[in-house]
Protein backbone atom coordinates (compact mmCIF):
# COMPACT_ATOMS: atom_id res chain seq x y z
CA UNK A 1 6.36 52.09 -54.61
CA UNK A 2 5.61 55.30 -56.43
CA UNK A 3 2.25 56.01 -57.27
CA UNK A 4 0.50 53.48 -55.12
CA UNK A 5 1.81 55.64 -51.64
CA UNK A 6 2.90 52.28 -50.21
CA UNK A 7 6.17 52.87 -48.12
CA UNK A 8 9.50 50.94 -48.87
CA UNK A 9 10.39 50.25 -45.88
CA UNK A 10 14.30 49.04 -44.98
CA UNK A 11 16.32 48.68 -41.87
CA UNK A 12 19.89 49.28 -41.02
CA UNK A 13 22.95 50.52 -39.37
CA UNK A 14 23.04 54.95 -39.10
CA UNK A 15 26.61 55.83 -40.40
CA UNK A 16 25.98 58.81 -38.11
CA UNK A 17 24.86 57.30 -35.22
CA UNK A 18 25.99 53.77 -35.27
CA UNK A 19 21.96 52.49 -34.31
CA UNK A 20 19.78 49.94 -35.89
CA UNK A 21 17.34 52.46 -37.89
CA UNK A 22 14.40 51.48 -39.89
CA UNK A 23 13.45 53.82 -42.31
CA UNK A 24 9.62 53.88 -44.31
CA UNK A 25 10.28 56.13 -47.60
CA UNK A 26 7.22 56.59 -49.76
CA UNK A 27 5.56 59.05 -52.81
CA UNK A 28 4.75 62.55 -50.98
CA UNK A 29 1.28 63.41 -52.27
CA UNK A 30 2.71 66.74 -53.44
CA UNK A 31 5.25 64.92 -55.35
CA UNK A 32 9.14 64.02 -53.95
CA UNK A 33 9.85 61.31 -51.49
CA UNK A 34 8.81 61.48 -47.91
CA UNK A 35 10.94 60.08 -45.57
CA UNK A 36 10.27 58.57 -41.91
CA UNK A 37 13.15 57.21 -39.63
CA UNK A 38 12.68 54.78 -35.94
CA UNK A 39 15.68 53.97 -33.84
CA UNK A 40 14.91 50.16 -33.40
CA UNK A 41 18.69 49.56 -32.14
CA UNK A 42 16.88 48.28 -28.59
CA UNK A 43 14.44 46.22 -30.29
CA UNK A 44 17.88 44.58 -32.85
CA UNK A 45 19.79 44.02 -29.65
CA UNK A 46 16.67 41.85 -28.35
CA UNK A 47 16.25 40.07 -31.42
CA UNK A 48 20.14 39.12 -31.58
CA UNK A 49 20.34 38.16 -28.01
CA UNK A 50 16.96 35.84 -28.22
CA UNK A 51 18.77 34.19 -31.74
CA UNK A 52 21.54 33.40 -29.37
CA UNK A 53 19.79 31.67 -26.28
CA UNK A 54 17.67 29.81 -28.89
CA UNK A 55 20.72 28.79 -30.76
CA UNK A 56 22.57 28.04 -27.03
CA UNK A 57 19.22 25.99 -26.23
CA UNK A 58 19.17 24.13 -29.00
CA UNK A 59 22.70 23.24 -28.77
CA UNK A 60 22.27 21.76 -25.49
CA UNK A 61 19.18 19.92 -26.48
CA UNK A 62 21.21 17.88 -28.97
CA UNK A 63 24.12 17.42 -26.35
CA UNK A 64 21.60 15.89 -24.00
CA UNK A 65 19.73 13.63 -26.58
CA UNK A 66 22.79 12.56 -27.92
CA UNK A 67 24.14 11.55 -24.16
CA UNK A 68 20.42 9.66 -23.83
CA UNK A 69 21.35 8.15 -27.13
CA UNK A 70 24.47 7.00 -25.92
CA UNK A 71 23.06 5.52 -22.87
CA UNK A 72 20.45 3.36 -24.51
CA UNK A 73 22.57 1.64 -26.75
CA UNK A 74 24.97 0.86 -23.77
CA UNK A 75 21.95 -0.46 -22.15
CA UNK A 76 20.81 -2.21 -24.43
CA UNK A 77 24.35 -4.00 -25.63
CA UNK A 78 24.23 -4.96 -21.63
């Protein structure tokens, strides 16, 4: 946000590289843009893979209430 210093700050994929980057771009105080860049591909890969073990947990969560379900209304038709 020029004038206030406060850094726009965005993340994506390096065409050069092919790495998660996340880059803070703010006013310089002599005027111009100052850029700074992290490689955060580790930290994306993390993220991604715990997305997927949640997602993989909470698909068998459902599969096994679902089965509990199933057996207490057998139960209780018996």
């Amino acid at each position: 946000m020029i004038g206030t210093r406060r850094a726009v700050r965005f993340r994506a994929i390096s065409g050069v590289t092919g790495r998660w980057v996340e880059t803070d771009i703010y006013a310089a105080l002599t005027g111009g843009l100052t850029a700074a860049y992290r490689d955060i591909h580790k930290k994306k890969l993390v993220e991604e893979r715990r997305r997927l073990v949640v997602a993989k947990l909470t698909h068998r969560i459902k599969d096994t209430f679902t089965l509990v379900l199933a057996v207490a209304e057998q139960t209780r038709r018996d």
